[in-house]
Protein backbone atom coordinates (compact mmCIF):
# COMPACT_ATOMS: atom_id res chain seq x y z
CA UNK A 1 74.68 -43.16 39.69
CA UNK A 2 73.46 -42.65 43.17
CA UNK A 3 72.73 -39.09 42.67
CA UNK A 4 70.93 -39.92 39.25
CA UNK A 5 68.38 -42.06 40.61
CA UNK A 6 68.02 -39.25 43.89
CA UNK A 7 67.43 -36.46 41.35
CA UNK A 8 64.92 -38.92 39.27
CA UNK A 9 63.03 -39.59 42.47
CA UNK A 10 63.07 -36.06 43.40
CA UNK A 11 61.36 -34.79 39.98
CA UNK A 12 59.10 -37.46 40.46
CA UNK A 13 57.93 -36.61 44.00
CA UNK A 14 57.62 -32.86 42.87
CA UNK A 15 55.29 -33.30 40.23
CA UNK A 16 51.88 -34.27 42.02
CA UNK A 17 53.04 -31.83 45.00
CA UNK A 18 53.25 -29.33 41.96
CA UNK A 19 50.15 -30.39 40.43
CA UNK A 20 48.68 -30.31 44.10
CA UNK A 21 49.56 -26.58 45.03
CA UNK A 22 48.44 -25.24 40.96
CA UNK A 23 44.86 -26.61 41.69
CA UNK A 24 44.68 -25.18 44.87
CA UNK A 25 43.01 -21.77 45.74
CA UNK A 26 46.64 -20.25 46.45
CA UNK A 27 47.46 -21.81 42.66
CA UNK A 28 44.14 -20.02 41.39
CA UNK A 29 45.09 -16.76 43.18
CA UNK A 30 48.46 -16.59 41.19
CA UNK A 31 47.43 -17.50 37.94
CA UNK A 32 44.94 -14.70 38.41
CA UNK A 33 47.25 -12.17 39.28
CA UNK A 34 49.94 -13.01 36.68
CA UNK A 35 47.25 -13.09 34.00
CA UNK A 36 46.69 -9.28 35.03
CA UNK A 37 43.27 -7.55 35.69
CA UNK A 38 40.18 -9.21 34.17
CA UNK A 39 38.80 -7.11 31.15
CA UNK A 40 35.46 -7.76 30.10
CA UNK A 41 35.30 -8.43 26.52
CA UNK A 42 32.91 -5.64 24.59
CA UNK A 43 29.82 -7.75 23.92
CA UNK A 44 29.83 -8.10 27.63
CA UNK A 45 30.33 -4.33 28.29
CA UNK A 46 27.81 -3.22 25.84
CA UNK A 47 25.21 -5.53 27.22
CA UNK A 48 26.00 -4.14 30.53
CA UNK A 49 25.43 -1.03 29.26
CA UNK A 50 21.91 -1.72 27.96
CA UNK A 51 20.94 -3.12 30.88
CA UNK A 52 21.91 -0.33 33.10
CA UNK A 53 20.04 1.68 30.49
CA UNK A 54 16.77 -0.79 30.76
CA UNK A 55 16.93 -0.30 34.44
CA UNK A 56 17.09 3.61 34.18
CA UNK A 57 13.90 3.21 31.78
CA UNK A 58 12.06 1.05 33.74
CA UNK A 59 12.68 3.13 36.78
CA UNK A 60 11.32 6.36 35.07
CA UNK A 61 8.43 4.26 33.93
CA UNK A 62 7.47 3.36 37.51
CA UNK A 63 7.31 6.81 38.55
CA UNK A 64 5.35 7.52 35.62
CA UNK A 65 3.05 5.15 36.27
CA UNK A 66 3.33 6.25 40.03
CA UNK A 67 2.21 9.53 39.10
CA UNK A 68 -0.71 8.20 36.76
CA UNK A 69 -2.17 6.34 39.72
CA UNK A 70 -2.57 9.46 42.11
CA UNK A 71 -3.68 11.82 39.14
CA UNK A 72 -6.72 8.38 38.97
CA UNK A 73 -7.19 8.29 42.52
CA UNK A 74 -7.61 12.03 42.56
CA UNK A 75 -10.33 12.76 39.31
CA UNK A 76 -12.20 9.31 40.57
CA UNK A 77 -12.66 11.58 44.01
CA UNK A 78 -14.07 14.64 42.24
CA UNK A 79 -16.21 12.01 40.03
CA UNK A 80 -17.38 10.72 43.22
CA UNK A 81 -17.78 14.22 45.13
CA UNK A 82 -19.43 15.83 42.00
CA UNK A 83 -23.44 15.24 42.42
CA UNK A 84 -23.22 16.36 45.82
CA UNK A 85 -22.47 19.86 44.37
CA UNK A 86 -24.41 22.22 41.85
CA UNK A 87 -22.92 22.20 39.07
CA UNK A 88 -23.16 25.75 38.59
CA UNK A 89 -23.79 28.83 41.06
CA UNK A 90 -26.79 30.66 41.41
CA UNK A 91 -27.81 32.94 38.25
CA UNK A 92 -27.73 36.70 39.85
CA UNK A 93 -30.25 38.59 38.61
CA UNK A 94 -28.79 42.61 37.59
C-alpha cells in the first residue's frame, strides 16, 4: 500500500516538472530536432523565388536608369555648350 501511494505521488510530482522542461527552450530544441529539418512548403518556395527574381529586376532597372541619367547629364552639356560653337565650319572656297 505504502509503495502505491509513493509511486502515485511520484507520477504526480513528475508531471508539472515534465510539463516544465517541454515548454522550456531545451524542450523547444528537441521537439525541433526530432521533427527533422524544416521544409518550406512550395507556396513559400515559389514566392521566394519571385521575389529573388523581383529583386534581380529591380536591380537591372536601377542601373538602367543609372545609365539613363548620365547619357541626360551628358546631351543637356552639349545642349548647353552648343551656341558657343558654329554650327558648321567655314565653307572653303576650290
Amino acid at each position: 500500500m505504502v509503495m502505491l501511494i509513493g509511486l502515485v505521488l511520484l507520477v504526480a510530482l513528475m508531471l508539472p516538472i515534465l510539463s516544465i522542461v517541454l515548454d522550456s527552450p531545451f524542450g523547444r530544441a528537441l521537439a525541433r530536432r526530432v521533427d527533422g529539418p524544416e521544409i518550406a512548403p512550395p507556396p513559400v518556395a515559389d514566392l521566394a523565388k519571385r521575389v529573388e527574381l523581383l529583386e534581380s529586376e529591380i536591380d537591372d532597372l536601377t542601373r538602367a536608369v543609372e545609365g539613363l541619367k548620365d547619357e541626360n547629364a551628358f546631351m543637356q552639356r552639349l545642349i548647353e555648350d552648343a551656341p558657343a560653337r558654329r554650327a558648321l565650319p567655314p565653307r572653303r572656297s576650290p
